[in-house]
PDB file of N, CA and C in Angstrom:
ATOM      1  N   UNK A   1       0.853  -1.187   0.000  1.00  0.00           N
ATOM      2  CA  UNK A   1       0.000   0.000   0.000  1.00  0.00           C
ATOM      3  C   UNK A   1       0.892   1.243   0.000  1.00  0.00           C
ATOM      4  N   UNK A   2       0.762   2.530  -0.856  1.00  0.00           N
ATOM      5  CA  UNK A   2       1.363   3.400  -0.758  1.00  0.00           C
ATOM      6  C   UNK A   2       0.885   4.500   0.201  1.00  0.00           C
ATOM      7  N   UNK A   3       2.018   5.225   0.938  1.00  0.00           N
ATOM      8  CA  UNK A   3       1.640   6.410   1.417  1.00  0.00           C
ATOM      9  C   UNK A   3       1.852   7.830   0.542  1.00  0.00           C
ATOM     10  N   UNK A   4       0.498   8.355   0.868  1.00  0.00           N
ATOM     11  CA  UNK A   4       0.847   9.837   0.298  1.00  0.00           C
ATOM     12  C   UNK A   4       0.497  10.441   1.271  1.00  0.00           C
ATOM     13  N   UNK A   5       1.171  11.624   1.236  1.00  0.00           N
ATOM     14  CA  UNK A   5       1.147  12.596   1.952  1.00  0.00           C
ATOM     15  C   UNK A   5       0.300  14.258   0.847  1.00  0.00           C
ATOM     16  N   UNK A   6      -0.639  14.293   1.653  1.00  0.00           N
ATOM     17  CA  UNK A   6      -1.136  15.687   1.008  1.00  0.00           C
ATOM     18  C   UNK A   6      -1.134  16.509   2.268  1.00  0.00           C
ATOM     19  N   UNK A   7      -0.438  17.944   1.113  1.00  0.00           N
ATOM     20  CA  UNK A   7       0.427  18.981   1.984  1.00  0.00           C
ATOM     21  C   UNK A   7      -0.900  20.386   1.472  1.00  0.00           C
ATOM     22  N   UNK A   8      -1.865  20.723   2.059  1.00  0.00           N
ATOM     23  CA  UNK A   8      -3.219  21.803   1.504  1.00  0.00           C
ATOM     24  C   UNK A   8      -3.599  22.336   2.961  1.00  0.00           C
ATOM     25  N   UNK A   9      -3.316  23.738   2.683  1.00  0.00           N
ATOM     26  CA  UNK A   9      -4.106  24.218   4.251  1.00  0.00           C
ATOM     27  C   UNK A   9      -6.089  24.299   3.899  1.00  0.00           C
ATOM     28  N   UNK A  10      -6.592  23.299   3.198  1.00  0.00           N
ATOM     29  CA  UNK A  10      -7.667  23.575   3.199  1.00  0.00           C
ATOM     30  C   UNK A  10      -7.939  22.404   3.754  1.00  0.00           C
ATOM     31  N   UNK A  11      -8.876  22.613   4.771  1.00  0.00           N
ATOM     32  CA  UNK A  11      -8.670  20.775   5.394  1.00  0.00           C
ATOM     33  C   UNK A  11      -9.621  19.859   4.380  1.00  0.00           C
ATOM     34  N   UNK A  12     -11.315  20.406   3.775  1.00  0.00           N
ATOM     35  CA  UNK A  12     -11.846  20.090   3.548  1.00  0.00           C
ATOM     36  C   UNK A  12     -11.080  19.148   1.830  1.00  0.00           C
ATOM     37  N   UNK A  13     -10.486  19.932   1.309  1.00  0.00           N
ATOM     38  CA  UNK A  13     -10.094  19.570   0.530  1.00  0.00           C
ATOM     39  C   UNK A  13      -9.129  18.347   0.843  1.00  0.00           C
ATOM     40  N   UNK A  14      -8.355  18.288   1.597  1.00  0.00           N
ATOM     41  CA  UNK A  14      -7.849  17.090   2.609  1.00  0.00           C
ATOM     42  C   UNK A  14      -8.610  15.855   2.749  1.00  0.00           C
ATOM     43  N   UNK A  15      -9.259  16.187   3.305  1.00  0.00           N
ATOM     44  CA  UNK A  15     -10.837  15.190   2.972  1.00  0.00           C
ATOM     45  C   UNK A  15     -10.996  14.819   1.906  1.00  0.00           C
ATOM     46  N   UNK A  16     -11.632  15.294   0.934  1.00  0.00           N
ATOM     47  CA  UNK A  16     -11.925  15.098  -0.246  1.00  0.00           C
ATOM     48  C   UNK A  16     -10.935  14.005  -0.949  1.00  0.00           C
ATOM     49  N   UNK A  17      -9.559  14.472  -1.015  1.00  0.00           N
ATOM     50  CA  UNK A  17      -8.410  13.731  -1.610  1.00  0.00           C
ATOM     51  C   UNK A  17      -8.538  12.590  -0.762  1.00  0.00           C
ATOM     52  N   UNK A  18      -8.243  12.484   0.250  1.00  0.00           N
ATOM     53  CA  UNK A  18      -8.252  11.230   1.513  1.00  0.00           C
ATOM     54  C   UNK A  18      -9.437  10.078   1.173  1.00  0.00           C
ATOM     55  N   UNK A  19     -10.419  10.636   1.292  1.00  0.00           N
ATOM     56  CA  UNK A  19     -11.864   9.396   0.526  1.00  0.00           C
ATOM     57  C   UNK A  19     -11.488   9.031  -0.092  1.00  0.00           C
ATOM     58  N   UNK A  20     -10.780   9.989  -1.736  1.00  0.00           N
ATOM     59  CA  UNK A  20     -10.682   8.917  -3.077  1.00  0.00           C
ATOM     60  C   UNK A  20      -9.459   8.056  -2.721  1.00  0.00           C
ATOM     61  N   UNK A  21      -8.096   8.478  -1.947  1.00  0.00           N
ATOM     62  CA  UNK A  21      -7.215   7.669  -1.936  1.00  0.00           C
ATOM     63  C   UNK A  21      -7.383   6.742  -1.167  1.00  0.00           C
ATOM     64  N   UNK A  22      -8.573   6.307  -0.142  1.00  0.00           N
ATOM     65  CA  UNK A  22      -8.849   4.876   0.931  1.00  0.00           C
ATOM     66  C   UNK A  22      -9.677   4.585  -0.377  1.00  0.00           C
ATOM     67  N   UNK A  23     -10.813   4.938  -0.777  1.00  0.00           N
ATOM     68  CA  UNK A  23     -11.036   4.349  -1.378  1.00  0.00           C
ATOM     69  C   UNK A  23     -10.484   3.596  -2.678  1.00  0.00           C
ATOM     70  N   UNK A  24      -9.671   4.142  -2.736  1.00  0.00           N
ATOM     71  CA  UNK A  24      -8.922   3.357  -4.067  1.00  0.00           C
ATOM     72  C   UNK A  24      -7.767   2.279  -3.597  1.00  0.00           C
ATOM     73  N   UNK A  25      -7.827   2.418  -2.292  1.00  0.00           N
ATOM     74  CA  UNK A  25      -6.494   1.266  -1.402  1.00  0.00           C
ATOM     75  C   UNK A  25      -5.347   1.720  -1.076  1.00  0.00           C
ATOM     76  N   UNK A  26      -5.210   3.581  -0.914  1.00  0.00           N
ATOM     77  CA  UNK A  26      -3.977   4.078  -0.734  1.00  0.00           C
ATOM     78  C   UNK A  26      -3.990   4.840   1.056  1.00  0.00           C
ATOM     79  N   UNK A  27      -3.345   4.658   1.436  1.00  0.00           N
ATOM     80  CA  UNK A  27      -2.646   5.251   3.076  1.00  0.00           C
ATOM     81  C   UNK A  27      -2.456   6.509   2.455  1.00  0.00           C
ATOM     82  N   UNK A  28      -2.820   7.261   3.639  1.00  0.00           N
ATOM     83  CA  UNK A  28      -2.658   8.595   3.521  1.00  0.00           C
ATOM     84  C   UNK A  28      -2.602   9.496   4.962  1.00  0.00           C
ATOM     85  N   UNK A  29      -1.351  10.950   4.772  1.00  0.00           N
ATOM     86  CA  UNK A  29      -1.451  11.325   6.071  1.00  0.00           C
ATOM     87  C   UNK A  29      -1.234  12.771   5.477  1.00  0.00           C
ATOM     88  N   UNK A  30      -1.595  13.798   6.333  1.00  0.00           N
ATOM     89  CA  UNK A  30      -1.511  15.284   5.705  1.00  0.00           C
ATOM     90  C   UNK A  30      -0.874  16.033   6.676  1.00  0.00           C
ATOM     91  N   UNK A  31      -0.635  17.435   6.100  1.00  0.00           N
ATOM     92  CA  UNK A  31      -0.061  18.315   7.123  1.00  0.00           C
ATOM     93  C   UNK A  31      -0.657  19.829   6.201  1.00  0.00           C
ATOM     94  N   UNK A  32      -1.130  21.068   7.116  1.00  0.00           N
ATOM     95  CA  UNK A  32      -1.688  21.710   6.445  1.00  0.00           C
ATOM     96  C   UNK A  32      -0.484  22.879   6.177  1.00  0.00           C
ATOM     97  N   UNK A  33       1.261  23.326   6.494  1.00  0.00           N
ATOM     98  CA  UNK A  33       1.540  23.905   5.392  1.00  0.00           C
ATOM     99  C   UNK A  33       2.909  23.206   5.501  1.00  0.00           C
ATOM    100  N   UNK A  34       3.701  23.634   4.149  1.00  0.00           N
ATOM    101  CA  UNK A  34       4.958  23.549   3.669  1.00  0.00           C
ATOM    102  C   UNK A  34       5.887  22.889   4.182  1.00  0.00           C
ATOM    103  N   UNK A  35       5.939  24.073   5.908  1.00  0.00           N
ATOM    104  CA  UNK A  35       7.049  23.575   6.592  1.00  0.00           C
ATOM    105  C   UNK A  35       6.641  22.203   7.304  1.00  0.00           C
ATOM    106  N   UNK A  36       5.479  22.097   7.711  1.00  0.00           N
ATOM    107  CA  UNK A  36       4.984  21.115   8.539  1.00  0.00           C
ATOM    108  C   UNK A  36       5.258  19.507   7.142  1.00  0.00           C
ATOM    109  N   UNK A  37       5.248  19.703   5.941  1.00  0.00           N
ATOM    110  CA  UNK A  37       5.215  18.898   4.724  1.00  0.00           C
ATOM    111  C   UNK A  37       6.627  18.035   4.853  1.00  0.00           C
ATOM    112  N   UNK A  38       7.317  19.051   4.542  1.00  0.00           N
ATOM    113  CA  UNK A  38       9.331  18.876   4.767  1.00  0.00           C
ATOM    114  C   UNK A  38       9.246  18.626   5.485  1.00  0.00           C
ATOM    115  N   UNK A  39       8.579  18.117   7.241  1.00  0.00           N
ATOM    116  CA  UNK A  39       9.369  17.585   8.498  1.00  0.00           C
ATOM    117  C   UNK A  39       8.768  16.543   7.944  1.00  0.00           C
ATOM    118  N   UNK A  40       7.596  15.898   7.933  1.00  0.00           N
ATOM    119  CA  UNK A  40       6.977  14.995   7.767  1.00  0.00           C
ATOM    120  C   UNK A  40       7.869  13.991   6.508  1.00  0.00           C
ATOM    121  N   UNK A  41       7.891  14.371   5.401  1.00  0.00           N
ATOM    122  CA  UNK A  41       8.616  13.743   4.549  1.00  0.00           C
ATOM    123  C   UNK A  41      10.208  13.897   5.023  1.00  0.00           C
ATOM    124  N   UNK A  42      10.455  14.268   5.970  1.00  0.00           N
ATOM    125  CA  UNK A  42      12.131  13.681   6.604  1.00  0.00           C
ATOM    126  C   UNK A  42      12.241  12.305   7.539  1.00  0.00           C
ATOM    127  N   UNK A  43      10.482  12.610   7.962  1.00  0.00           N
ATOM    128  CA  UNK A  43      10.685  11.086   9.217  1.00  0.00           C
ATOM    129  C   UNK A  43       9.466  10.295   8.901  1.00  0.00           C
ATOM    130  N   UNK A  44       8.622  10.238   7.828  1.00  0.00           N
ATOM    131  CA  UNK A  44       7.853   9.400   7.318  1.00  0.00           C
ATOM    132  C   UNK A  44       8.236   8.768   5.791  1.00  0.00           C
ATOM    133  N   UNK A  45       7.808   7.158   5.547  1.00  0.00           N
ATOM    134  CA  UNK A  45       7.814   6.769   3.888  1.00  0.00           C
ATOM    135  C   UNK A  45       7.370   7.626   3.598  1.00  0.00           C
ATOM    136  N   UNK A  46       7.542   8.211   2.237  1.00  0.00           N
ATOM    137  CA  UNK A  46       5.932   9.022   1.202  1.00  0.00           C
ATOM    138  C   UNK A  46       6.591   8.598   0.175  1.00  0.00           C
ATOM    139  N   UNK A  47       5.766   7.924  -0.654  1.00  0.00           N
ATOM    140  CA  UNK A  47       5.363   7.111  -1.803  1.00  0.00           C
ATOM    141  C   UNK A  47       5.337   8.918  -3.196  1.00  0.00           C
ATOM    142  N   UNK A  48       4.675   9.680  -2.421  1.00  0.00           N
ATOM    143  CA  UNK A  48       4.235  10.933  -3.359  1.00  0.00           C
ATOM    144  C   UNK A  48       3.706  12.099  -2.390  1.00  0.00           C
ATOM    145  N   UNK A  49       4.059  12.770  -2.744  1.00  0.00           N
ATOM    146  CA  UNK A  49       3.363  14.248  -1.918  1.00  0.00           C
ATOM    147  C   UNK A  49       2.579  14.912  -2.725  1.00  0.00           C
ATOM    148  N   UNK A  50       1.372  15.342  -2.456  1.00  0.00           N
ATOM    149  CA  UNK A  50       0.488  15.807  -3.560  1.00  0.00           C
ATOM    150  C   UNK A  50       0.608  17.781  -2.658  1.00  0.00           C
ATOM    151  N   UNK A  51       1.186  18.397  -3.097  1.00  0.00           N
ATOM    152  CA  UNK A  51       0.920  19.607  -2.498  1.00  0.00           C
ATOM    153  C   UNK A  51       0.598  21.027  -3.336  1.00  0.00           C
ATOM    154  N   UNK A  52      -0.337  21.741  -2.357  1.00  0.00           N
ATOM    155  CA  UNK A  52      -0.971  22.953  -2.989  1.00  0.00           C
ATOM    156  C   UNK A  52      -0.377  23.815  -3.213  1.00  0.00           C
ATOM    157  N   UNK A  53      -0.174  24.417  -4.434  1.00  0.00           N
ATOM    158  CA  UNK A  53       0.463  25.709  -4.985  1.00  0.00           C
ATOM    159  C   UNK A  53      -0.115  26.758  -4.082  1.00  0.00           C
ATOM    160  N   UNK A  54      -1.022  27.152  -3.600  1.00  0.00           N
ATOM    161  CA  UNK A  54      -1.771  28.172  -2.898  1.00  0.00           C
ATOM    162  C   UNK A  54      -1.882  28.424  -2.034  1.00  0.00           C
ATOM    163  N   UNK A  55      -0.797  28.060  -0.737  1.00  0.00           N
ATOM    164  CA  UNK A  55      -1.281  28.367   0.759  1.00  0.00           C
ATOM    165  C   UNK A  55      -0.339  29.714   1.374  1.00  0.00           C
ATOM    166  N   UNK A  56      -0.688  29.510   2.680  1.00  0.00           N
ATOM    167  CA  UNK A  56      -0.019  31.337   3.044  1.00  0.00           C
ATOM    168  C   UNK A  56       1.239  31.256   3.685  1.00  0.00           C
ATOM    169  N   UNK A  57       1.714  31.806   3.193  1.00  0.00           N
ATOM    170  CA  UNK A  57       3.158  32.123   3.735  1.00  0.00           C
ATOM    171  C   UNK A  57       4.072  31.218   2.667  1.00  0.00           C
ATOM    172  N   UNK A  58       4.991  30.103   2.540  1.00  0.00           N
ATOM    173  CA  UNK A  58       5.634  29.626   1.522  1.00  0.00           C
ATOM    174  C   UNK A  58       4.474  28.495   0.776  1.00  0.00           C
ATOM    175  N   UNK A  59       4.401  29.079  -0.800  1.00  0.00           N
ATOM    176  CA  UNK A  59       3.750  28.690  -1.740  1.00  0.00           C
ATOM    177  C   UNK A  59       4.484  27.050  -2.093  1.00  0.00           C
ATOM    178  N   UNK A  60       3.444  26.426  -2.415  1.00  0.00           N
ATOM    179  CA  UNK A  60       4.023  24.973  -3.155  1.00  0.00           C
ATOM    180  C   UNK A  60       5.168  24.659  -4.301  1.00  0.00           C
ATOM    181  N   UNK A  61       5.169  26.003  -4.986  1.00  0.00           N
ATOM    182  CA  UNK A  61       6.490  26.171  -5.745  1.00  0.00           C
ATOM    183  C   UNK A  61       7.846  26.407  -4.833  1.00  0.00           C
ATOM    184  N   UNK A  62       7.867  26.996  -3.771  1.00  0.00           N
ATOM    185  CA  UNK A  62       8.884  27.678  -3.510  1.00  0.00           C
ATOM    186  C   UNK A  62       8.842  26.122  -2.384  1.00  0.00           C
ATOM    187  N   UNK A  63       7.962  25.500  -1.424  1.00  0.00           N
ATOM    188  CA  UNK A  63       8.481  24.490  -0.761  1.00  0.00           C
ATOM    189  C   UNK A  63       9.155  23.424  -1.471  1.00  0.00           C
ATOM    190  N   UNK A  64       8.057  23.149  -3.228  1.00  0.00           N
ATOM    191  CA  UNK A  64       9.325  22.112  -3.497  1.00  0.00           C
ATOM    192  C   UNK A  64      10.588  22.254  -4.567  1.00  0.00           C
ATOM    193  N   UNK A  65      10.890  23.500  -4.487  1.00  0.00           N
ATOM    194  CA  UNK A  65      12.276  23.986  -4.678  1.00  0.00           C
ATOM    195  C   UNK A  65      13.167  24.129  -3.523  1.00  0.00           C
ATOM    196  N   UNK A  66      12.449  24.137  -1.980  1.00  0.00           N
ATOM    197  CA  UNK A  66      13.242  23.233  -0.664  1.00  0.00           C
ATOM    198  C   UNK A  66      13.559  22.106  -0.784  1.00  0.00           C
ATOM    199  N   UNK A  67      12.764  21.500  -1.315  1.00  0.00           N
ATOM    200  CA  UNK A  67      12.819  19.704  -1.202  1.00  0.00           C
ATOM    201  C   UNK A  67      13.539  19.234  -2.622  1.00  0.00           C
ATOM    202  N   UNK A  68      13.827  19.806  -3.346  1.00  0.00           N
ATOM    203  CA  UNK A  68      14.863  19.249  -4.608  1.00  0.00           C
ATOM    204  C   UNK A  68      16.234  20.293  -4.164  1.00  0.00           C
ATOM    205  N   UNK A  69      16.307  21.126  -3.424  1.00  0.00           N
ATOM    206  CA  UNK A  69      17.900  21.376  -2.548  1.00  0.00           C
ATOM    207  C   UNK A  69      18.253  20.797  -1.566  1.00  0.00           C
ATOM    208  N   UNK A  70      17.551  19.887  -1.144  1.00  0.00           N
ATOM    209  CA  UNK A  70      17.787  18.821  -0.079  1.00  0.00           C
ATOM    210  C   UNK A  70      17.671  17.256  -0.318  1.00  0.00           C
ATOM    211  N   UNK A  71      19.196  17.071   0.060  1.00  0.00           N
ATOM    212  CA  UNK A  71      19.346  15.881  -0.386  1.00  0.00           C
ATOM    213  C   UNK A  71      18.586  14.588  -0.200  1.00  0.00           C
ATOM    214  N   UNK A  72      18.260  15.117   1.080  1.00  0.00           N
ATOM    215  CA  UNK A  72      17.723  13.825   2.009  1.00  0.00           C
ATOM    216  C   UNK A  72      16.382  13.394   1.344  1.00  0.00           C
ATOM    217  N   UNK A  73      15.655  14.409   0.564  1.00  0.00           N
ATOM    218  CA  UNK A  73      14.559  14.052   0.405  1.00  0.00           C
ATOM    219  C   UNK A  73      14.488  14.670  -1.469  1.00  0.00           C
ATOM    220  N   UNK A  74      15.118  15.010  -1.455  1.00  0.00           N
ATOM    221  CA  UNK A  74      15.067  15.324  -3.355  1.00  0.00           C
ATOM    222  C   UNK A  74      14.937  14.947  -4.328  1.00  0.00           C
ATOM    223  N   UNK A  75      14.658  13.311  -3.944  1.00  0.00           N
ATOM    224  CA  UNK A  75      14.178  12.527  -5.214  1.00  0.00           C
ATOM    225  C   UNK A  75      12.733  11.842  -4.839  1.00  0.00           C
ATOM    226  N   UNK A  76      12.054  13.297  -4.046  1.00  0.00           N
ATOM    227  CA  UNK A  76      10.265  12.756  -3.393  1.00  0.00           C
ATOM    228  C   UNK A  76       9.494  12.780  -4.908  1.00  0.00           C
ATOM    229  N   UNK A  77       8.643  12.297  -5.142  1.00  0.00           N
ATOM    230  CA  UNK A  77       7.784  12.293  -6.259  1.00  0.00           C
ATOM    231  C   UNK A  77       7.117  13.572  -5.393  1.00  0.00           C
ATOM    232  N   UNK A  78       6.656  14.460  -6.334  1.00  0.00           N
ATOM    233  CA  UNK A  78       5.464  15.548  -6.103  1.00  0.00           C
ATOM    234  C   UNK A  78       5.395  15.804  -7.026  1.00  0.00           C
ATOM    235  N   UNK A  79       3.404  15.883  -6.509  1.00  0.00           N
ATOM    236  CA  UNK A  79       2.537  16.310  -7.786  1.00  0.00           C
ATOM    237  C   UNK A  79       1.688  17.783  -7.159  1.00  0.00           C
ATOM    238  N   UNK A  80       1.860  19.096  -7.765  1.00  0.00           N
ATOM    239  CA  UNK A  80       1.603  20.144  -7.425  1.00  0.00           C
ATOM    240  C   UNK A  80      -0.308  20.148  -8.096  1.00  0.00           C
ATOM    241  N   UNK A  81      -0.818  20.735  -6.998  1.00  0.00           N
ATOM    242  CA  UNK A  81      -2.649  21.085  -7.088  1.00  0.00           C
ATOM    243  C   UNK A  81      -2.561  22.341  -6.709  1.00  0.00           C
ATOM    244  N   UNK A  82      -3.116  22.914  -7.769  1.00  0.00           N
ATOM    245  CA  UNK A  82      -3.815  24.796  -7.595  1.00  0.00           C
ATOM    246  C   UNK A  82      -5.583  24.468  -8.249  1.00  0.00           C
ATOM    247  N   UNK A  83      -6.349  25.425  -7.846  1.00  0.00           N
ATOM    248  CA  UNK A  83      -7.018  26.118  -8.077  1.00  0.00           C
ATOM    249  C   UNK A  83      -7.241  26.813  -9.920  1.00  0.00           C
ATOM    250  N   UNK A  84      -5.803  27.306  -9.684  1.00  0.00           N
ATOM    251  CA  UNK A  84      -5.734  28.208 -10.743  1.00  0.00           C
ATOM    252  C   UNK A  84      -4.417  27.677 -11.228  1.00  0.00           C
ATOM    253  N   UNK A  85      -4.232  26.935 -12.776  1.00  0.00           N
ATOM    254  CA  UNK A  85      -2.985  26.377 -13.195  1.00  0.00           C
ATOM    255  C   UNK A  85      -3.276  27.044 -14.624  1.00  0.00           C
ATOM    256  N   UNK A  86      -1.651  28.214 -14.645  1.00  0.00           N
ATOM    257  CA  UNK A  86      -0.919  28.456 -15.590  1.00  0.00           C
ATOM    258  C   UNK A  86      -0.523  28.301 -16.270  1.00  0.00           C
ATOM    259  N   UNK A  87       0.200  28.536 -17.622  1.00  0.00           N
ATOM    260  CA  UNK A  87       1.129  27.905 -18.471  1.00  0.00           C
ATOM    261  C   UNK A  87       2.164  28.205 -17.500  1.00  0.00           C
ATOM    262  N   UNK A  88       2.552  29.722 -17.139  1.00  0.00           N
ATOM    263  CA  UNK A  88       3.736  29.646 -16.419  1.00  0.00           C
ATOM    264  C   UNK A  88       4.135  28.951 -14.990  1.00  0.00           C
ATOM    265  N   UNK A  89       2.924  28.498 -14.194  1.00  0.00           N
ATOM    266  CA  UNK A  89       3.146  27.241 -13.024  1.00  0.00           C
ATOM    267  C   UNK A  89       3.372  25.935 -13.487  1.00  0.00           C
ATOM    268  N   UNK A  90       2.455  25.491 -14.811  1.00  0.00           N
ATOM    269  CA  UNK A  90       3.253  24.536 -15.037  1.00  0.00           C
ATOM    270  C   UNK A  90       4.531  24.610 -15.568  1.00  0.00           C
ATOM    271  N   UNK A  91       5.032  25.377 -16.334  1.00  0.00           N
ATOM    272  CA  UNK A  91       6.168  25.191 -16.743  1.00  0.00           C
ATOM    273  C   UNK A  91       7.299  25.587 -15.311  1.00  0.00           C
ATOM    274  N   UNK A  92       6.885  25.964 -14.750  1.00  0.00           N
ATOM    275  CA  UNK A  92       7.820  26.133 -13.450  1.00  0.00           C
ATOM    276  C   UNK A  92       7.925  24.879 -12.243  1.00  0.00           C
ATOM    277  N   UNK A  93       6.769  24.303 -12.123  1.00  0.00           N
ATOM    278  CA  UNK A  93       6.688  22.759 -11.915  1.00  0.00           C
ATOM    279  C   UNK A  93       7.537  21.478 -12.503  1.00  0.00           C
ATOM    280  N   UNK A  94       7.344  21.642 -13.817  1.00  0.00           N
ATOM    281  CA  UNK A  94       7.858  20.745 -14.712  1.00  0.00           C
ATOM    282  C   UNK A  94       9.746  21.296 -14.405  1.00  0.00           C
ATOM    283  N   UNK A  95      10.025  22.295 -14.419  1.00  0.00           N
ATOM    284  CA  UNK A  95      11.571  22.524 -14.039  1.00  0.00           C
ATOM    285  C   UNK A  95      12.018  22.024 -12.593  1.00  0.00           C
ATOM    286  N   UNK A  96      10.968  22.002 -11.629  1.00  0.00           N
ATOM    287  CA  UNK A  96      11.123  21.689 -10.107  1.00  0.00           C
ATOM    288  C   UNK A  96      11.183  20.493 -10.264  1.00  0.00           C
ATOM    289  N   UNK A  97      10.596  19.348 -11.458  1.00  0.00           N
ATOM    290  CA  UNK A  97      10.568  18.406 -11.480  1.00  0.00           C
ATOM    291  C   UNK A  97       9.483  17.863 -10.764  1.00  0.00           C
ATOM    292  N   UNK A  98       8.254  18.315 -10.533  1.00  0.00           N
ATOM    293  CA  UNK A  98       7.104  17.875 -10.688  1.00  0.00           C
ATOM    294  C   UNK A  98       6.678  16.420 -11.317  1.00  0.00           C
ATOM    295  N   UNK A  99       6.390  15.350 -10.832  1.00  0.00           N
ATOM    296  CA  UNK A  99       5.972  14.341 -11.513  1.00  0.00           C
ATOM    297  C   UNK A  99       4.497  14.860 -12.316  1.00  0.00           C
ATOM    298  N   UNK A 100       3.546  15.447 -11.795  1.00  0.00           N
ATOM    299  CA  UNK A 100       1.937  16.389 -12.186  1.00  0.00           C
ATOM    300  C   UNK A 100       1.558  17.658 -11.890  1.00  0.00           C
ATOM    301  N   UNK A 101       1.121  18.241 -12.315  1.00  0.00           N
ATOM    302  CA  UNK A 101       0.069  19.436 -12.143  1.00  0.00           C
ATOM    303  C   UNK A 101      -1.713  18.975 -11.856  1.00  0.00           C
ATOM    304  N   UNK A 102      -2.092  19.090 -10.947  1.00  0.00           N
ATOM    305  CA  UNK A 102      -3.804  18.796 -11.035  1.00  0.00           C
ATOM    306  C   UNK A 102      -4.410  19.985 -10.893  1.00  0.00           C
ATOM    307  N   UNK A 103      -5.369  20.313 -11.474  1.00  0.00           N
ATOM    308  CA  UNK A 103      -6.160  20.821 -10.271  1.00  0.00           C
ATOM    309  C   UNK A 103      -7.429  20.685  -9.694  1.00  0.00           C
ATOM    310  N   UNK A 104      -7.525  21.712  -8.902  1.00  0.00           N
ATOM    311  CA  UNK A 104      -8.477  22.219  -7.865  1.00  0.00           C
ATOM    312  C   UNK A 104     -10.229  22.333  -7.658  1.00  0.00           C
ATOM    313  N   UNK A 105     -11.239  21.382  -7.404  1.00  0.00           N
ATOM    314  CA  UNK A 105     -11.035  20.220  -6.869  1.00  0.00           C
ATOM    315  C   UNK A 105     -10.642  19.222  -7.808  1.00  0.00           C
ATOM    316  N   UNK A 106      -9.828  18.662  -7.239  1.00  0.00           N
ATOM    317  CA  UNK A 106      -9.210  17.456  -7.185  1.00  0.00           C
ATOM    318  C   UNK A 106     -10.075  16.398  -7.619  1.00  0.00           C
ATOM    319  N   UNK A 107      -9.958  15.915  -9.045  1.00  0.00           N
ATOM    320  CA  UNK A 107     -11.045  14.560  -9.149  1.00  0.00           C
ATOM    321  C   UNK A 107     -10.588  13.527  -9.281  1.00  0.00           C
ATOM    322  N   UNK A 108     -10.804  12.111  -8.938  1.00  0.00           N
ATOM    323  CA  UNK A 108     -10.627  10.942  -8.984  1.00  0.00           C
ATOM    324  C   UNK A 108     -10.195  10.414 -10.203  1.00  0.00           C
ATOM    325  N   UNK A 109     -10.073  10.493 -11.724  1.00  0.00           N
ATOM    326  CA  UNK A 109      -9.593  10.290 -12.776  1.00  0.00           C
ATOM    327  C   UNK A 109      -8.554  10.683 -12.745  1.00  0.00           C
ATOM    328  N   UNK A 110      -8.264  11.786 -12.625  1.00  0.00           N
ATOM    329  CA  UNK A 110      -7.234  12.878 -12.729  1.00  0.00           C
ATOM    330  C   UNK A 110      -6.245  12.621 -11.695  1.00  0.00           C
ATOM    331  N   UNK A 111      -5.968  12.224 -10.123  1.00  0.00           N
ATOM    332  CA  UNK A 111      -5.488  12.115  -9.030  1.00  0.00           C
ATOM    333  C   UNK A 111      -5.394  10.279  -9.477  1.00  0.00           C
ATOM    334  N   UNK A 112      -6.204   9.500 -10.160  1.00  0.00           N
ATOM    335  CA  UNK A 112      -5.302   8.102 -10.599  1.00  0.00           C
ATOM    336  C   UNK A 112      -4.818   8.215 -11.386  1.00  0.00           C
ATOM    337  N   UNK A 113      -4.279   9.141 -12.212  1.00  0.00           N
ATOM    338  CA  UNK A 113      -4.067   9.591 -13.664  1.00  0.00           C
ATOM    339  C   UNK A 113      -2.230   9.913 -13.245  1.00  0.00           C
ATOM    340  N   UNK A 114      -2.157  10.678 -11.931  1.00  0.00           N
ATOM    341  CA  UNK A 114      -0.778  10.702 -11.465  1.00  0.00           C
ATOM    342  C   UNK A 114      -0.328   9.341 -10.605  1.00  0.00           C
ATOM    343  N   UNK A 115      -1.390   8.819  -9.900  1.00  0.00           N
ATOM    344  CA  UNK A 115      -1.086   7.628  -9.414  1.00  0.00           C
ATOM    345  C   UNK A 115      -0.384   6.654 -10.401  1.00  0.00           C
ATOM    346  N   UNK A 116      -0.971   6.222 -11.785  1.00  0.00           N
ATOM    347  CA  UNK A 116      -0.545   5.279 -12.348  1.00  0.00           C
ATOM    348  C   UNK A 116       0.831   5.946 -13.130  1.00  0.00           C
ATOM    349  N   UNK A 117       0.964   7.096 -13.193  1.00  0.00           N
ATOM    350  CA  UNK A 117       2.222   7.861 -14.109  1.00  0.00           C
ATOM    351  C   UNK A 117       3.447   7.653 -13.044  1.00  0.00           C
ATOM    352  N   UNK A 118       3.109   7.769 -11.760  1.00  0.00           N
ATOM    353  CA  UNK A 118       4.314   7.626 -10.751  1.00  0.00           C
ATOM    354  C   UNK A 118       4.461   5.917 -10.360  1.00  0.00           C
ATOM    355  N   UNK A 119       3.271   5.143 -10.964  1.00  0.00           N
ATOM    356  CA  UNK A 119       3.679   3.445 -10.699  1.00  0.00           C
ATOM    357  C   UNK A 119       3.609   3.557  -8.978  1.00  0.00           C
ATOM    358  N   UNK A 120       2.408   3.974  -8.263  1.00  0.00           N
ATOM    359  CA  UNK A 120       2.244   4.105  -7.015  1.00  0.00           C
ATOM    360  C   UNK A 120       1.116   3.178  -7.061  1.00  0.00           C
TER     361      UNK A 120
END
C-alpha cells in the first residue's frame, strides 16, 4: 500500500483527496503547510506528496524547490494542485521536477491519472 502525503491548508479539501485515496487502497497522512510537509517527509515513507500551490506564507512552488535542494529528500515524487494552473506554473513545476500538475477540486480520474504515471 502506498503512502501519500497531502500537503493543503484547506482541510476540507484534505478530505476530499483522503476518501478517493482509501477508497482506491492508498494510506494517507496530511499536514496543512509547507514547513509542517518537509518535516513529515524527513521522518515518514511518502510514496508521493500531492501539495498545494496556494497556501499562506511559503507557496508549493517555492516548498518544493526546498525539497529538490535537499538531499535527504530530493528525489520525493510531487505532484503540485492549484485552483488556478498556468502555463507559467506549469512550466515552473515541470523545471522543479514535478511528476503532475492537477487541479483544484481534485477529481478521482485525474489524481489516478498521477497515481498510475508515478507506478504508485
Amino acid at each position: 500500500m502506498s503512502r501519500i502525503l497531502i500537503v493543503d491548508d484547506d482541510s476540507m479539501a484534505v478530505r476530499m483527496i483522503g476518501f478517493i485515496l482509501k477508497k482506491t487502497g492508498h494510506d494517507f497522512f496530511s499536514a496543512s503547510s509547507g514547513a509542517q510537509g518537509v518535516a513529515l517527509l524527513k521522518s515518514e515513507k511518502t510514496d508521493l506528496m500531492l501539495l498545494d500551490v496556494e497556501m499562506p506564507g511559503e507557496n508549493g512552488l517555492d516548498v518544493l524547490e526546498k525539497i529538490r535542494g535537499d538531499s535527504g529528500i530530493s528525489d520525493t515524487n510531487v505532484c503540485l494542485m492549484s485552483g488556478t494552473i498556468t502555463d507559467d506554473l506549469r512550466e515552473r513545476a515541470e523545471k522543479l521536477g514535478a511528476v503532475g500538475f492537477i487541479g483544484k477540486p481534485v477529481s478521482a480520474p485525474e489524481l489516478m491519472d498521477v497515481l498510475s504515471r508515478t507506478e504508485i
